[in-house]
C-alpha atoms as a PDB file:
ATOM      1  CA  UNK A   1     -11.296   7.192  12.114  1.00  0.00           C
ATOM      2  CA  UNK A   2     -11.496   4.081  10.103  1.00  0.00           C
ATOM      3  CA  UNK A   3     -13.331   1.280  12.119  1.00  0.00           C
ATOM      4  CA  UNK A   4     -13.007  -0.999   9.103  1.00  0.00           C
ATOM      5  CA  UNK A   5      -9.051  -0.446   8.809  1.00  0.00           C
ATOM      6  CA  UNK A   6      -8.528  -1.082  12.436  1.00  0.00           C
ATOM      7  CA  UNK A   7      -9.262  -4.843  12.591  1.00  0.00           C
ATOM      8  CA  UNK A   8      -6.946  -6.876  12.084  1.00  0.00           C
ATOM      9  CA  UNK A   9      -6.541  -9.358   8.994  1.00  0.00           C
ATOM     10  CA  UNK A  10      -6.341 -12.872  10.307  1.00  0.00           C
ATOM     11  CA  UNK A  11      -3.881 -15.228   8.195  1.00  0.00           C
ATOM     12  CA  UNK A  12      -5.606 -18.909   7.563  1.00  0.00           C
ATOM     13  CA  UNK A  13      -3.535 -21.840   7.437  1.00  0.00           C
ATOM     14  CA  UNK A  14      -2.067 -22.449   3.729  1.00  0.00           C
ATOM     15  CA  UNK A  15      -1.319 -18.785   2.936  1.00  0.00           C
ATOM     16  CA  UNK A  16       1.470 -16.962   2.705  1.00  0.00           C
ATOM     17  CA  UNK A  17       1.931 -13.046   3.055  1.00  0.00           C
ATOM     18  CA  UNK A  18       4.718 -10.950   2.663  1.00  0.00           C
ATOM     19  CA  UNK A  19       5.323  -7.372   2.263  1.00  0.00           C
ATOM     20  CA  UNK A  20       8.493  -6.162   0.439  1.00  0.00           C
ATOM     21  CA  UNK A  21       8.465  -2.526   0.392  1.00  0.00           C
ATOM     22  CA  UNK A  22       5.632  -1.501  -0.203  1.00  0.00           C
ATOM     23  CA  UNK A  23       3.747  -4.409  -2.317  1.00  0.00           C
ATOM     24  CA  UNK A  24       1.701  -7.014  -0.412  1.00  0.00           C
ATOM     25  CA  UNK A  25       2.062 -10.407  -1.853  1.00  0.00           C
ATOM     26  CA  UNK A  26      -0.349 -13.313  -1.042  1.00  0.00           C
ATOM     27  CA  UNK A  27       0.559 -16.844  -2.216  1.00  0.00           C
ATOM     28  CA  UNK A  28      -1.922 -19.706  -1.493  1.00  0.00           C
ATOM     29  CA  UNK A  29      -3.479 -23.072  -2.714  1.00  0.00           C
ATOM     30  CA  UNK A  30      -5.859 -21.016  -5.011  1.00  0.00           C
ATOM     31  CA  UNK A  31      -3.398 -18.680  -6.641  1.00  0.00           C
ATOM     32  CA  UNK A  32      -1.217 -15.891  -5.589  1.00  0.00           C
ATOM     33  CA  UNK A  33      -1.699 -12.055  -5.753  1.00  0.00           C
ATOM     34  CA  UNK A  34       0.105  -9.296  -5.435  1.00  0.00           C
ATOM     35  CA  UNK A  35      -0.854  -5.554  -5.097  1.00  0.00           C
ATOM     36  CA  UNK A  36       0.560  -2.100  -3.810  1.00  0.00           C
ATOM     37  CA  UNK A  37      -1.081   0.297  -1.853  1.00  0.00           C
ATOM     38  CA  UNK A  38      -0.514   3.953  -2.091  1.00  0.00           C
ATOM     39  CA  UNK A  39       2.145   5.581   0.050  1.00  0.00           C
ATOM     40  CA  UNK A  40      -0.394   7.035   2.841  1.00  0.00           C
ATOM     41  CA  UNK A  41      -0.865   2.901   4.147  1.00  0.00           C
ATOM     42  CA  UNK A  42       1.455   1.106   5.767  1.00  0.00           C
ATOM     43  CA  UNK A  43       1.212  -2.845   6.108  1.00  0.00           C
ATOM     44  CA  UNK A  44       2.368  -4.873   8.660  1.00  0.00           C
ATOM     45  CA  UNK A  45       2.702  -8.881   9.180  1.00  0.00           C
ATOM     46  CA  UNK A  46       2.566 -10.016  12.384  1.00  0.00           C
ATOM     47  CA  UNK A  47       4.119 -13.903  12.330  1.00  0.00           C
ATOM     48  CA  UNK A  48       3.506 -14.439  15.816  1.00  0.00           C
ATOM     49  CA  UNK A  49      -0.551 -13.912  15.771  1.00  0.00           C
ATOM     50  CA  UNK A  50      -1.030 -14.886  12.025  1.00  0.00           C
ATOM     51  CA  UNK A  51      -2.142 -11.838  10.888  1.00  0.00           C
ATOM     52  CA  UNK A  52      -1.801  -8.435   8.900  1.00  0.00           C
ATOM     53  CA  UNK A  53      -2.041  -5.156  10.045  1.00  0.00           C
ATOM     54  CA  UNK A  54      -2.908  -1.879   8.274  1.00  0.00           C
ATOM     55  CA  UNK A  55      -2.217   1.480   9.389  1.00  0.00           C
ATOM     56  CA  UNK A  56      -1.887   5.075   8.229  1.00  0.00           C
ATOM     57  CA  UNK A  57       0.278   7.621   8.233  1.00  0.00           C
ATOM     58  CA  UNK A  58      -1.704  10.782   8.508  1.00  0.00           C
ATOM     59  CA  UNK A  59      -5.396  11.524   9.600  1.00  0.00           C
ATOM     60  CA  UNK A  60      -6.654  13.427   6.340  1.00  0.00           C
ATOM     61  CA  UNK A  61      -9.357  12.435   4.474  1.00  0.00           C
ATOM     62  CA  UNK A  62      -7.667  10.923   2.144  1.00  0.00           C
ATOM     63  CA  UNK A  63      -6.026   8.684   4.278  1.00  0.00           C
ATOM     64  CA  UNK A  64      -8.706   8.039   6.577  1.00  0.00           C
ATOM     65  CA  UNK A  65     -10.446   6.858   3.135  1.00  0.00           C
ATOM     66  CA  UNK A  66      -7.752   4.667   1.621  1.00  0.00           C
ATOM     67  CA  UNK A  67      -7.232   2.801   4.742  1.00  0.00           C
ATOM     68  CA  UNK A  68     -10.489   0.781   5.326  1.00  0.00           C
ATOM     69  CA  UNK A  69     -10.322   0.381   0.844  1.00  0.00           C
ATOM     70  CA  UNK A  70      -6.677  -1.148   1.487  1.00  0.00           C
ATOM     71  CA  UNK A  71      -7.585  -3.396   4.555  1.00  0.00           C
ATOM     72  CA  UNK A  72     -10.461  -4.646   2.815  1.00  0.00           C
ATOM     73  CA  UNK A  73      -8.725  -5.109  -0.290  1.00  0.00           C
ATOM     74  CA  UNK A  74      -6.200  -6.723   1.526  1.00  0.00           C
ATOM     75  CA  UNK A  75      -8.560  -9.584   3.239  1.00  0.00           C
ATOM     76  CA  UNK A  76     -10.358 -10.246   0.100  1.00  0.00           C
ATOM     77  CA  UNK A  77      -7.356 -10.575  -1.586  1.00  0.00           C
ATOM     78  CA  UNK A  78      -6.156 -13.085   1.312  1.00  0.00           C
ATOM     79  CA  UNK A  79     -10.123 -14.885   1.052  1.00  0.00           C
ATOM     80  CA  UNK A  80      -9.154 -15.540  -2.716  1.00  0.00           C
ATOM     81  CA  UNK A  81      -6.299 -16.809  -2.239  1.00  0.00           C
ATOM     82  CA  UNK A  82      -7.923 -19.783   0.477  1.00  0.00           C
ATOM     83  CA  UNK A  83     -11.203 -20.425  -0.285  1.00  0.00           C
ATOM     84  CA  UNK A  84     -11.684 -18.840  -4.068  1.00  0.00           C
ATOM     85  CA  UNK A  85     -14.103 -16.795  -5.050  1.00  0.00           C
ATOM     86  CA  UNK A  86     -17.907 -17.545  -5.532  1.00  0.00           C
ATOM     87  CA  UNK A  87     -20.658 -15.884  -7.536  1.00  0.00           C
ATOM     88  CA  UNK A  88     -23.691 -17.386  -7.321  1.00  0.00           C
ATOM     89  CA  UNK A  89     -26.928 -15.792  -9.812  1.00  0.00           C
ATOM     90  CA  UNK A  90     -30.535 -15.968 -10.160  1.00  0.00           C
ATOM     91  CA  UNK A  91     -32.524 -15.469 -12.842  1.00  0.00           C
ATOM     92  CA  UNK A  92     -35.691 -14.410 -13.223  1.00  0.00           C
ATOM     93  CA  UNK A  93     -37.853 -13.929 -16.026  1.00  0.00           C
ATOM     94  CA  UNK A  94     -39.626 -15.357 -18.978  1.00  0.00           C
ATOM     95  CA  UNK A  95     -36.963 -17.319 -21.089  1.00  0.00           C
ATOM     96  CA  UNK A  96     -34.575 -18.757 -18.736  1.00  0.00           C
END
């Protein structure tokens, strides 16, 4: 049981997400995205609450596994798409 896969994704304001078949699209002021998870994940959007919703179709390992990768792929794709991503480094050493 995934406990990662279970939560829901919630949908900020400015972002769009639509599924069409089986490719989840995510359109927002930073970009847009698009990806399509394997058959064993199903995805959900839920206009009324704002958010998405992943689920599986069988309890195998496999599936079990793919579903907490896809919902987290899934929110970071939806974090990109809002707020951008950020990497931030330190360096250390002699010479910087």
């Amino acid at each position: 049981m995934s406990r990662v896969g279970k939560k829901p994704i919630p949908i900020p304001d400015g972002v769009k997400v639509a599924v069409d078949g089986q490719t989840v699209r995510v359109e927002g002021p930073q970009g847009k995205l698009a990806w399509a998870p394997r058959a064993e994940i199903s995805v959900v959007v839920d206009a009324a609450t704002k958010t998405v919703v992943v689920t599986r179709k069988a309890d195998d390992r496999m599936s079990c596994s793919l579903h907490g990768l896809s919902r987290t792929l899934i929110a970071n794709m939806i974090e990109g798409c809002h707020k951008g991503y950020l990497l931030s480094l330190e360096l250390y050493g002699v010479g910087y």
